[in-house]
N, C-alpha and C. Protein backbone atom coordinates (compact mmCIF):
# COMPACT_ATOMS: atom_id res chain seq x y z
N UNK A 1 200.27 57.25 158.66
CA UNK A 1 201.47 57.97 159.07
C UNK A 1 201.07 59.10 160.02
N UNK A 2 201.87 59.10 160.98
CA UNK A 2 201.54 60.25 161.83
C UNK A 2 201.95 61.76 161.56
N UNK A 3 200.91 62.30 161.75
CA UNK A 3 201.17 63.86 161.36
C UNK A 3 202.50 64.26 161.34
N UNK A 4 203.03 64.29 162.66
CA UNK A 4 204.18 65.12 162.62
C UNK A 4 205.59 63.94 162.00
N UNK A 5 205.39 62.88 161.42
CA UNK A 5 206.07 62.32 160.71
C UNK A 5 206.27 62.97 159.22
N UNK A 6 205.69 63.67 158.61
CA UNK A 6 205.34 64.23 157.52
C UNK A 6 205.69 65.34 157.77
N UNK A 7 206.59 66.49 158.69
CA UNK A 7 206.77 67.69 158.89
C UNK A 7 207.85 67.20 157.98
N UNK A 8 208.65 68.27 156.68
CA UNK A 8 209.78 68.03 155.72
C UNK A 8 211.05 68.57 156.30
N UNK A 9 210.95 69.27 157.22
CA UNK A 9 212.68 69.46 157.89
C UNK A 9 212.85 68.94 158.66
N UNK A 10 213.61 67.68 158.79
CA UNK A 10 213.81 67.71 160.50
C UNK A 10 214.35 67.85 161.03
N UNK A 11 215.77 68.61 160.37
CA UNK A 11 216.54 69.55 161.18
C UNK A 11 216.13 70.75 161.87
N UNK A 12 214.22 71.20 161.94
CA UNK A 12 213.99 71.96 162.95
C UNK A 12 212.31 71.28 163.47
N UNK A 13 212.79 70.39 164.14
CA UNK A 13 211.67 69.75 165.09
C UNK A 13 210.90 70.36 165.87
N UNK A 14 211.82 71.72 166.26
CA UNK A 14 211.05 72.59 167.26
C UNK A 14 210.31 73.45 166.63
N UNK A 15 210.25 73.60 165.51
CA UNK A 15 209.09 73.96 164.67
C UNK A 15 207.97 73.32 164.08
N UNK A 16 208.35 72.23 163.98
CA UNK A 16 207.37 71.16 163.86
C UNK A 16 206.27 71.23 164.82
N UNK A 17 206.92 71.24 165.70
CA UNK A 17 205.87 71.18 167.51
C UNK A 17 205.46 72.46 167.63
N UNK A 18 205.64 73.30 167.37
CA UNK A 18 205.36 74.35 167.64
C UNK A 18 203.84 74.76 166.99
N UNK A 19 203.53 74.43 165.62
CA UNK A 19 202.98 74.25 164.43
C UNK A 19 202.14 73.44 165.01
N UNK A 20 202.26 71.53 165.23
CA UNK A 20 201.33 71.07 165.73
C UNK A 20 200.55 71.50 166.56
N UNK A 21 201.46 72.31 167.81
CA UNK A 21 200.46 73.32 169.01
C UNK A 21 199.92 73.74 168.68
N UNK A 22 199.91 74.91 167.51
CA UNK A 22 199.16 75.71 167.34
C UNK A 22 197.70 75.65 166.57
N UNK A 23 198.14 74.46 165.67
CA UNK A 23 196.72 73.68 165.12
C UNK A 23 195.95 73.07 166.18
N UNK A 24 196.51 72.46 167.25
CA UNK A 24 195.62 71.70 168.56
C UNK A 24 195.47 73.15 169.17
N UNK A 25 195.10 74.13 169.06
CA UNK A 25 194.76 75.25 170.35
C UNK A 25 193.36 74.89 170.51
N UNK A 26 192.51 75.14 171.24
CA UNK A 26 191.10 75.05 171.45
C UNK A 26 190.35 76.34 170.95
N UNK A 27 189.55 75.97 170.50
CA UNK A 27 188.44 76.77 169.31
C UNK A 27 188.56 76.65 167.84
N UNK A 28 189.35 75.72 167.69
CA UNK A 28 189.96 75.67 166.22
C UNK A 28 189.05 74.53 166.08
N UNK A 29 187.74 74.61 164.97
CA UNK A 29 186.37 74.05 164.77
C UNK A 29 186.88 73.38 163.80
N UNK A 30 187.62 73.92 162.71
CA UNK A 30 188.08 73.44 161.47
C UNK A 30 189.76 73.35 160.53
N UNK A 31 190.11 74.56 161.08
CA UNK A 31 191.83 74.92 160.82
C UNK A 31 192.38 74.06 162.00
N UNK A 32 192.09 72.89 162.10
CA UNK A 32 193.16 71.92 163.16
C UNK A 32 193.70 71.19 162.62
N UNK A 33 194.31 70.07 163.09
CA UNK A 33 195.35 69.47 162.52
C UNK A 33 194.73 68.51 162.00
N UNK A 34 193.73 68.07 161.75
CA UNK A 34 192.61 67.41 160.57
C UNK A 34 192.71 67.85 159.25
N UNK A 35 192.46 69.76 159.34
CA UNK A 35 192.46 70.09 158.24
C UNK A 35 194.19 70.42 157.64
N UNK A 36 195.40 70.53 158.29
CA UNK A 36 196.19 70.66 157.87
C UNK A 36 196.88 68.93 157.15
N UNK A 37 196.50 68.05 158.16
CA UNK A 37 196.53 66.10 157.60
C UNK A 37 195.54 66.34 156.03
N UNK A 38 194.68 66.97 155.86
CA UNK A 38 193.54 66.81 154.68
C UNK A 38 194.74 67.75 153.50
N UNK A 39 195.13 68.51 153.79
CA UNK A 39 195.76 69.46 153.04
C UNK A 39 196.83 68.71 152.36
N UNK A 40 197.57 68.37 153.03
CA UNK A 40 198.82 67.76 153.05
C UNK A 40 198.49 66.29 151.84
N UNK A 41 197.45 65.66 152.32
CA UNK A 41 196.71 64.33 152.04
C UNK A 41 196.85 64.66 150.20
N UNK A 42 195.85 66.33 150.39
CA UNK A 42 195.52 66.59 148.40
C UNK A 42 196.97 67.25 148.21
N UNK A 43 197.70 67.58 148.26
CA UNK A 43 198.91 67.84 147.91
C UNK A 43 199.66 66.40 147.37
N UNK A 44 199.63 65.25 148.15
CA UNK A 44 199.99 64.28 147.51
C UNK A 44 199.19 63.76 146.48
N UNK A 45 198.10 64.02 146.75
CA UNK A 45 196.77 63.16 145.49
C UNK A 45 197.37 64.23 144.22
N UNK A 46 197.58 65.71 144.19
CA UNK A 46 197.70 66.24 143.02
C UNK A 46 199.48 66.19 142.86
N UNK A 47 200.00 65.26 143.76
CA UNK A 47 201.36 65.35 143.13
C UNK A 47 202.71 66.02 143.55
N UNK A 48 202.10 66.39 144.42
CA UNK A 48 203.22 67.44 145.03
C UNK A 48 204.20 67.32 146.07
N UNK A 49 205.21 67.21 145.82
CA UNK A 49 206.26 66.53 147.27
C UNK A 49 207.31 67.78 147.16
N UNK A 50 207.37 68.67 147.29
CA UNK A 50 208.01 70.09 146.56
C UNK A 50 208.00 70.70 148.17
N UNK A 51 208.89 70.54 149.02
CA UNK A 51 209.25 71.05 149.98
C UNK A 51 208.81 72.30 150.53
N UNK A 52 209.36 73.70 149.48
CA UNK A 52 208.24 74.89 149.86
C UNK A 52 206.91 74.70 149.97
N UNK A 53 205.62 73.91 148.95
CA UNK A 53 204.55 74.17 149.14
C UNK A 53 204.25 73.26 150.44
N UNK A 54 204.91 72.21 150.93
CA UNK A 54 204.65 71.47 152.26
C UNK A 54 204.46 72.19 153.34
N UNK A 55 205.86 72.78 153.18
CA UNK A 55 206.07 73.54 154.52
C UNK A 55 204.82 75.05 154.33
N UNK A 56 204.43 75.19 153.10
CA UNK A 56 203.52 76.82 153.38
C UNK A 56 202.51 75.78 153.64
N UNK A 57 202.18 74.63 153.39
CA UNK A 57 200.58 73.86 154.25
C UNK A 57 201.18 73.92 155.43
N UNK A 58 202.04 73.71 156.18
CA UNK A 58 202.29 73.88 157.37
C UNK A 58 201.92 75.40 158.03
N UNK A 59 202.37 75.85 157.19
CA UNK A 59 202.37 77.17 158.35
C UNK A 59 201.07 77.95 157.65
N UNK A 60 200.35 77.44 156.85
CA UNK A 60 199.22 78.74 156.13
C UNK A 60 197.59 78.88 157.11
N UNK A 61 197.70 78.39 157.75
CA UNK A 61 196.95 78.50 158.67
C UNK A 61 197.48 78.26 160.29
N UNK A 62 198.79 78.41 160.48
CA UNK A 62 199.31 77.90 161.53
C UNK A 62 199.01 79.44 162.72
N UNK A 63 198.35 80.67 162.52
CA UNK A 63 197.57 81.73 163.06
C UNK A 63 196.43 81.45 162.74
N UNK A 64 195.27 81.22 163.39
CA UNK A 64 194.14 81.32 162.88
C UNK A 64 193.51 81.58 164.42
N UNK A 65 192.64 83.16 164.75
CA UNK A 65 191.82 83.64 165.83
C UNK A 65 190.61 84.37 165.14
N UNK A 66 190.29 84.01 163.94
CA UNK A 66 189.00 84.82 163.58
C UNK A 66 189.32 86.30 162.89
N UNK A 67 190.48 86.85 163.19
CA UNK A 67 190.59 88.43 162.57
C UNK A 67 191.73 88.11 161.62
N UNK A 68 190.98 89.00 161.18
CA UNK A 68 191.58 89.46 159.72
C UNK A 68 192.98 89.93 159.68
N UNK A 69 193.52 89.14 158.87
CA UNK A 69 194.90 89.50 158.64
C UNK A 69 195.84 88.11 159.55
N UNK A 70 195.30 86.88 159.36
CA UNK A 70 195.71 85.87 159.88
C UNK A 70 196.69 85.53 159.00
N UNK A 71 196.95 85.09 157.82
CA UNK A 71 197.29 84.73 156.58
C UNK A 71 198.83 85.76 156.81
N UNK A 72 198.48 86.79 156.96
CA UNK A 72 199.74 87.76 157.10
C UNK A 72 200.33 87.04 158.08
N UNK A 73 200.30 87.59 159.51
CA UNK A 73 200.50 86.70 161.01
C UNK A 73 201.12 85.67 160.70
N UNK A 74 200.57 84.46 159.94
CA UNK A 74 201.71 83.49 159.29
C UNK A 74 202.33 83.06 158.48
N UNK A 75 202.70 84.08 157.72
CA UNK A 75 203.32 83.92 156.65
C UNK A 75 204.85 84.85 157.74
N UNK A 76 204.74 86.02 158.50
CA UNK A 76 205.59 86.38 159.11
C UNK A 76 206.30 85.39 160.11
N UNK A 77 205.57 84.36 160.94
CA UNK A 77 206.05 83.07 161.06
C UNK A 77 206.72 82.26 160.75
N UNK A 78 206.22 82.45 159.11
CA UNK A 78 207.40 81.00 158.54
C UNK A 78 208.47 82.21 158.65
N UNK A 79 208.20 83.42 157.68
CA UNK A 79 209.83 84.11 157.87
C UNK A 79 210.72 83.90 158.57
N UNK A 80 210.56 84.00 160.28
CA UNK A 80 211.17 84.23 161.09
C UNK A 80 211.39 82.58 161.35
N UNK A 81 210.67 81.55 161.74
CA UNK A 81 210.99 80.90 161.97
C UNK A 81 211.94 79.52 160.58
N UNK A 82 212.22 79.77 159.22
CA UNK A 82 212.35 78.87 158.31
C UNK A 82 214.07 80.10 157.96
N UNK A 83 214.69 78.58 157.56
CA UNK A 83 215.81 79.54 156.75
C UNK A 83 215.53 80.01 155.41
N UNK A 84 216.67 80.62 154.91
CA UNK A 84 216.45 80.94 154.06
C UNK A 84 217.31 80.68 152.89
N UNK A 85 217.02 79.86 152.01
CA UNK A 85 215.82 79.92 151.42
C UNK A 85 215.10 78.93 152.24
N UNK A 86 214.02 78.17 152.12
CA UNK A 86 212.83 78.88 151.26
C UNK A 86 211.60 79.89 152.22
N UNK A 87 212.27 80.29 153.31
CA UNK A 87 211.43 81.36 154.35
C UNK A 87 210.77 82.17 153.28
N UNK A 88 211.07 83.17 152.10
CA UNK A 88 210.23 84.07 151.39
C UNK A 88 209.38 83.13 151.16
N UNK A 89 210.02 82.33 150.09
CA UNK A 89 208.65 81.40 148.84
C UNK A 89 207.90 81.22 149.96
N UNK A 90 207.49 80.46 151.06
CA UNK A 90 207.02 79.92 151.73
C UNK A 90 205.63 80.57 152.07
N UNK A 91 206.43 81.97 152.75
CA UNK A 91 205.79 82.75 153.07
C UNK A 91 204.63 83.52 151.91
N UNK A 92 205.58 83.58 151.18
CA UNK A 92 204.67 84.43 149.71
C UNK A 92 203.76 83.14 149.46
N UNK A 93 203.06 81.79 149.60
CA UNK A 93 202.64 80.66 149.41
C UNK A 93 201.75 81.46 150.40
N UNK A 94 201.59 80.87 151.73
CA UNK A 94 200.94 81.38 152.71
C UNK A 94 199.92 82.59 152.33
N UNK A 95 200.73 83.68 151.85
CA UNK A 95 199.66 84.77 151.77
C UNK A 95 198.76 84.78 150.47
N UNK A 96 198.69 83.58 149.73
CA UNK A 96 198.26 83.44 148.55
C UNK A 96 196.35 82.94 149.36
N UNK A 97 196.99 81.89 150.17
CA UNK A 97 195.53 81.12 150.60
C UNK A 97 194.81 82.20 151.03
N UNK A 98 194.74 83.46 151.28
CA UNK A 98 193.85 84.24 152.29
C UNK A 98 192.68 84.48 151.16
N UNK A 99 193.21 84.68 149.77
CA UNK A 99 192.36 84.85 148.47
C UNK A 99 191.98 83.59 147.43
N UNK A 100 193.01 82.67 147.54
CA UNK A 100 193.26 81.52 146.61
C UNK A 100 193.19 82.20 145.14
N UNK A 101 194.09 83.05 144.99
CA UNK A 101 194.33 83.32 143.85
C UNK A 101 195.43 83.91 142.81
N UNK A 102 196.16 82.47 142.99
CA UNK A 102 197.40 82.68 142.77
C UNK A 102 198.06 82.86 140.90
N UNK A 103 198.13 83.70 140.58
CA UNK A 103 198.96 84.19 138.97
C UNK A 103 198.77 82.76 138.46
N UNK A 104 198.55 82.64 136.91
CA UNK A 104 198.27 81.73 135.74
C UNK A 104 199.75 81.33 135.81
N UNK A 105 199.99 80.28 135.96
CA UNK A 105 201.44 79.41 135.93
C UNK A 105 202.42 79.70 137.01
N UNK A 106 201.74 79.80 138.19
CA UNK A 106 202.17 80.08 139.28
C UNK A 106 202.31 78.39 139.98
N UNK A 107 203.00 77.81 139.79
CA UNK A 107 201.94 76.46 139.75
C UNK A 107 202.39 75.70 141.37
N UNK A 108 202.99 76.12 142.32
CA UNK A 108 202.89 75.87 143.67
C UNK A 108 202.18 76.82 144.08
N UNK A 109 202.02 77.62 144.17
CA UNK A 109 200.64 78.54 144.54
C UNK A 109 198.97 77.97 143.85
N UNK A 110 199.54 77.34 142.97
CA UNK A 110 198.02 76.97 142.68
C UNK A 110 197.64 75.94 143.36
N UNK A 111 199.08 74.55 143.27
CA UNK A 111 198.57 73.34 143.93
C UNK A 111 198.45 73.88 145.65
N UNK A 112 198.84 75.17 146.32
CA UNK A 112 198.67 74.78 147.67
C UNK A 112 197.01 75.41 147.49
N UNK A 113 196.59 76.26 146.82
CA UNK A 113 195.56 76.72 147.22
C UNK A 113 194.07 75.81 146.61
N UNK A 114 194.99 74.73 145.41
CA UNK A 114 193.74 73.51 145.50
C UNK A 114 193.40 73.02 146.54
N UNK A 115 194.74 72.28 147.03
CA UNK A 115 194.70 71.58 147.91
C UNK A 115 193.87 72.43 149.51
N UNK A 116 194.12 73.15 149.27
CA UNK A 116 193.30 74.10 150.77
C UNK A 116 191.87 74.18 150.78
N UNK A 117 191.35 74.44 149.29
CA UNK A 117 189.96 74.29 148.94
C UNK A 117 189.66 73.15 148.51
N UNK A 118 189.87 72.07 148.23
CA UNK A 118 189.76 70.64 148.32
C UNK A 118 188.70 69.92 148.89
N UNK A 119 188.64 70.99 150.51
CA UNK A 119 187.39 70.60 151.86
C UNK A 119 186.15 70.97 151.00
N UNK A 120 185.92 71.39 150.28
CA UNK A 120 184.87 72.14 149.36
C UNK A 120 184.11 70.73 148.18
N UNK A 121 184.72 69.87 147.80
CA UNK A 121 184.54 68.86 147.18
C UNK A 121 184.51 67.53 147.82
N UNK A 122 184.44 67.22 149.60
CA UNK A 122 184.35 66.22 150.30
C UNK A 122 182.72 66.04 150.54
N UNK A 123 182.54 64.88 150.56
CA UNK A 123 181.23 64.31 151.04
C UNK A 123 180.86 64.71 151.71
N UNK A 124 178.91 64.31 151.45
CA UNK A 124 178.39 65.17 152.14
C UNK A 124 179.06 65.38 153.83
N UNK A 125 179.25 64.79 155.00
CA UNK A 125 179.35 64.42 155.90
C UNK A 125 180.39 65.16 156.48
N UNK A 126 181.18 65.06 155.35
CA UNK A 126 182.44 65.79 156.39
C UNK A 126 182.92 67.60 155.39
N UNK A 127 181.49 67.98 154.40
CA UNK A 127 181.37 69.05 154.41
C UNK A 127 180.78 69.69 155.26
N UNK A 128 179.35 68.73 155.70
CA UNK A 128 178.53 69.46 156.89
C UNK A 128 179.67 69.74 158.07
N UNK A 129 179.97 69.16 158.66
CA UNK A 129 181.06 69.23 159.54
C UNK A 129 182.33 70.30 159.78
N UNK A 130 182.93 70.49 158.31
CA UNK A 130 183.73 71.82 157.76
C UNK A 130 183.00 73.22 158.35
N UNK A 131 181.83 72.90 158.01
CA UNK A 131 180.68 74.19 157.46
C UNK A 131 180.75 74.53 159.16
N UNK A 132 180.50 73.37 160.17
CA UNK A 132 180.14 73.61 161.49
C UNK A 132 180.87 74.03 162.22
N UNK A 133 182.43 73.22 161.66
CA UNK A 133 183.51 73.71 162.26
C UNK A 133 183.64 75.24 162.32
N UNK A 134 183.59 75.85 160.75
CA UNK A 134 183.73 76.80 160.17
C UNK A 134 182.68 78.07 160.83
N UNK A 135 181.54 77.69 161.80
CA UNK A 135 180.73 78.62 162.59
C UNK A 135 181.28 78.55 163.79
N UNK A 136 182.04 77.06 164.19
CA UNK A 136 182.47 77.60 165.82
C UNK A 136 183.70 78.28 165.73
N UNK A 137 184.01 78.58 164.97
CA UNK A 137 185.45 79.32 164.89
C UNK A 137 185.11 80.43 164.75
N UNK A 138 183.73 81.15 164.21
CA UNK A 138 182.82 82.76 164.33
C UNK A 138 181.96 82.66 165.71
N UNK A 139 182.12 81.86 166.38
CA UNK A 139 180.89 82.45 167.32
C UNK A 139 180.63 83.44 168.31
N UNK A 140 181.52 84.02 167.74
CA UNK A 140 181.47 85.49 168.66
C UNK A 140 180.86 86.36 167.25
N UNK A 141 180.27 85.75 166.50
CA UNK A 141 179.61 86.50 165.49
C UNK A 141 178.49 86.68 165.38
N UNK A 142 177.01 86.81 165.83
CA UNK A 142 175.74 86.87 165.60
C UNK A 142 175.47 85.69 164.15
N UNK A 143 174.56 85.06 164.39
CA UNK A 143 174.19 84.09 163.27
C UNK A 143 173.85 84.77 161.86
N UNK A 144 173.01 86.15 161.98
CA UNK A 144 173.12 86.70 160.86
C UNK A 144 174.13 87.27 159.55
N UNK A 145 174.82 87.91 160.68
CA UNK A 145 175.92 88.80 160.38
C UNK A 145 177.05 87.60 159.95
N UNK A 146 176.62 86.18 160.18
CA UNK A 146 177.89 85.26 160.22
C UNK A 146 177.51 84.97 158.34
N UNK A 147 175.77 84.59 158.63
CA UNK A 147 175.32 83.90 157.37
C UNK A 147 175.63 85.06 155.84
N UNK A 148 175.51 86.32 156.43
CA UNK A 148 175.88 87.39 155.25
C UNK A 148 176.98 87.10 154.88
N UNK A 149 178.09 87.09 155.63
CA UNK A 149 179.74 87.57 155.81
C UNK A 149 179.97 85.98 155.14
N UNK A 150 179.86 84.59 155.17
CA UNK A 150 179.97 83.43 154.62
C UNK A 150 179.47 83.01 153.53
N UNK A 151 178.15 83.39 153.23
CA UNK A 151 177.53 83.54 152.29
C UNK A 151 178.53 84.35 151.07
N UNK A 152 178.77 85.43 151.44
CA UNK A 152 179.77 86.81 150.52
C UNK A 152 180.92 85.83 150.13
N UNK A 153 181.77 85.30 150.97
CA UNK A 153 183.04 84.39 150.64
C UNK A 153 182.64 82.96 150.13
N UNK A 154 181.58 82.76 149.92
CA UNK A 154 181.20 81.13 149.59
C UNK A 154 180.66 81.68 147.72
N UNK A 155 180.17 82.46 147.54
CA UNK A 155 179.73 83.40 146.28
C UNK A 155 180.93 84.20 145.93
N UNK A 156 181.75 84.63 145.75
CA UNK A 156 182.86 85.04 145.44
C UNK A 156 183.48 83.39 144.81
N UNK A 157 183.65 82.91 145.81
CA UNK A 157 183.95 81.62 144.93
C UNK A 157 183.56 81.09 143.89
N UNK A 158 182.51 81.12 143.93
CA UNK A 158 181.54 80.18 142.89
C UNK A 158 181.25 81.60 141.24
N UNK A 159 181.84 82.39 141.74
CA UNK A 159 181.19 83.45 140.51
C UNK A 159 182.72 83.66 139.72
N UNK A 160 183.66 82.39 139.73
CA UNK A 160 185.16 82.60 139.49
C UNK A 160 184.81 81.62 138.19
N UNK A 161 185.20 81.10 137.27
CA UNK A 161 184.68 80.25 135.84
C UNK A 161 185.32 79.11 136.79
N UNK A 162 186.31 79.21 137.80
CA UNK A 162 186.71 77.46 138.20
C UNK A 162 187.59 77.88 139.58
N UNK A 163 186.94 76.99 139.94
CA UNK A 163 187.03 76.55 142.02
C UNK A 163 188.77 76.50 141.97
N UNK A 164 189.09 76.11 140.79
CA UNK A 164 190.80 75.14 140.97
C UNK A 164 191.33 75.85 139.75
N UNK A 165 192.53 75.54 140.01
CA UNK A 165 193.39 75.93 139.12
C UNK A 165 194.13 74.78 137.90
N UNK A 166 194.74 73.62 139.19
CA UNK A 166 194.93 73.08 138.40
C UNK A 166 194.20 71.88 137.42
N UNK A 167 194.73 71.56 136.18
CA UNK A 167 193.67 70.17 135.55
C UNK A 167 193.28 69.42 136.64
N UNK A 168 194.16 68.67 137.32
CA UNK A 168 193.87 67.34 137.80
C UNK A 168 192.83 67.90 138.82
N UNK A 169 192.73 69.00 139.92
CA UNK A 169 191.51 69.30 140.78
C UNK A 169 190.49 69.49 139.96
N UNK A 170 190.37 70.51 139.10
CA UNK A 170 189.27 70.65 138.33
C UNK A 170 188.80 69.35 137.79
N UNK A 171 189.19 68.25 137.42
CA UNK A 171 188.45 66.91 136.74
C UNK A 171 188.11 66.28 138.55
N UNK A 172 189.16 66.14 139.24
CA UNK A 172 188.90 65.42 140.60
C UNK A 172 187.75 65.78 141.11
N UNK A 173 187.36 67.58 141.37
CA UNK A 173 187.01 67.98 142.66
C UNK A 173 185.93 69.12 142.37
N UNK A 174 186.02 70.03 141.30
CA UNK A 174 184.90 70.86 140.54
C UNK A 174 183.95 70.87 140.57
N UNK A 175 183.09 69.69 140.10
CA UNK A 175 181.80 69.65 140.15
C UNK A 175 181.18 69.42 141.42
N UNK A 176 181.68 68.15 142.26
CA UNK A 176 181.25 68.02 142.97
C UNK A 176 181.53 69.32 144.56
N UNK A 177 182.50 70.47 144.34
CA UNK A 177 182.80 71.39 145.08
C UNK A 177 181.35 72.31 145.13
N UNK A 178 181.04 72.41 143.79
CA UNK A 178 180.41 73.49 143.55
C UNK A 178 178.87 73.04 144.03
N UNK A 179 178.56 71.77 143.87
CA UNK A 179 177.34 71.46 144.80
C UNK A 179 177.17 71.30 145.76
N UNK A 180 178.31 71.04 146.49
CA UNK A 180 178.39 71.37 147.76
C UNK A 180 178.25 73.11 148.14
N UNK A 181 178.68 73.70 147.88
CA UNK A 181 179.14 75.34 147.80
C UNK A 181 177.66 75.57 147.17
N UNK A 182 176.79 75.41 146.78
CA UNK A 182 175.28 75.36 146.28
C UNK A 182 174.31 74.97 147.73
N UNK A 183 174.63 73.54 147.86
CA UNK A 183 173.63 73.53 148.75
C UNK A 183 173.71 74.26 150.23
N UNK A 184 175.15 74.87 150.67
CA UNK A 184 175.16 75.49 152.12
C UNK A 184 174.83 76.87 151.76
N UNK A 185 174.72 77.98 150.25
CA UNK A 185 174.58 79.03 150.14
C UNK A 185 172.70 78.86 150.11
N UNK A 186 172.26 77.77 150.26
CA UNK A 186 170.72 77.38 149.95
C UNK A 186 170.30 77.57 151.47
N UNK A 187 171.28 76.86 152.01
CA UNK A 187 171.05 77.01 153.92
C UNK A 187 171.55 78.61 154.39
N UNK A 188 172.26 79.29 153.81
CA UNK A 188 172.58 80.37 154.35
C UNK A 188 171.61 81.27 154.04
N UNK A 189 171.25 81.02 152.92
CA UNK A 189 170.18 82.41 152.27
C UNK A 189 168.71 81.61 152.07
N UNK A 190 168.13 81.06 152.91
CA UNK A 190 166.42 80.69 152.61
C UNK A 190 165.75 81.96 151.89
N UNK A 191 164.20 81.30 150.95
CA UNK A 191 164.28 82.10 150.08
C UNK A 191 163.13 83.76 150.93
């Protein structure tokens, strides 16, 4: 199915496109429309056809330039651009991914922020790839200063009792997340 076949309103198409643009911009190593198709992909694997959390995979990375405070940037996006309802939920979804750590029975905040960390439990091949993406999207960063600053957010993760929130990720995607998330903190920090 084609990406933008899967946008859930289509009474606003011109948001749809707008969204696709912004995932195809150039420099986008990893937040492109690969990773928003992958998102979307574990949202269905864990079950989820729930309109708000679709549309916040749509727009939760639909800003992404490297600075801080992206997550904000689009979550003010969906506002402006989604009616209302569900423009808040949407948005309040959105600003959940910047931490992935959304309240105990929060449970569309949890499935969007499985599904976002999901890339964390893919084979080897197309983690290496994430990881690479995930440096050309810093390269205005010094390699050191990149490996500290990634390293810090890849360990924050892993020092949480569980990657996921919900059952079904945690049996799916857990173990094998966390060895992945092992062996690139092995490449970031030689001993």
């Amino acid at each position: 199915m084609d990406l933008a076949d899967r946008w859930p309103l289509p009474s606003l198409p011109e948001v749809r496109d707008e969204l696709l643009a912004a995932y195809g911009e150039p420099g986008r190593g990893y937040h492109d429309q690969r990773h928003l198709t992958e998102v979307l992909d574990h949202l269905e694997e864990l079950g989820c056809g729930e309109v708000s959390v679709l549309l916040a995979a749509w727009f939760h990375d639909a800003v992404y330039d490297g600075r801080p405070g992206a997550e904000a940037r689009s979550a003010e996006w969906a506002r402006r651009a989604l009616p209302e309802p569900p423009a808040a939920e949407v948005a309040r979804l959105v600003l959940l991914t910047e931490h992935h750590r959304p309240r105990p029975g929060d449970t569309r905040g949890e499935l969007l922020c499985d599904a976002d960390l999901a890339i964390l439990a893919a084979d080897r091949e197309r983690y290496e790839a994430y990881a690479r993406g995930v440096r050309e999207e810093y390269a205005h960063v010094p390699d050191d200063a990149f490996a500290h600053g990634r390293a810090a957010v890849l360990r924050a993760l892993v020092d949480r009792p569980t990657l996921f929130h919900t059952p079904r990720a945690r049996a799916s995607w857990e173990e094998r997340a966390r060895a992945n998330v092992a062996a690139e903190l092995t490449r970031l920090t030689p001993p």
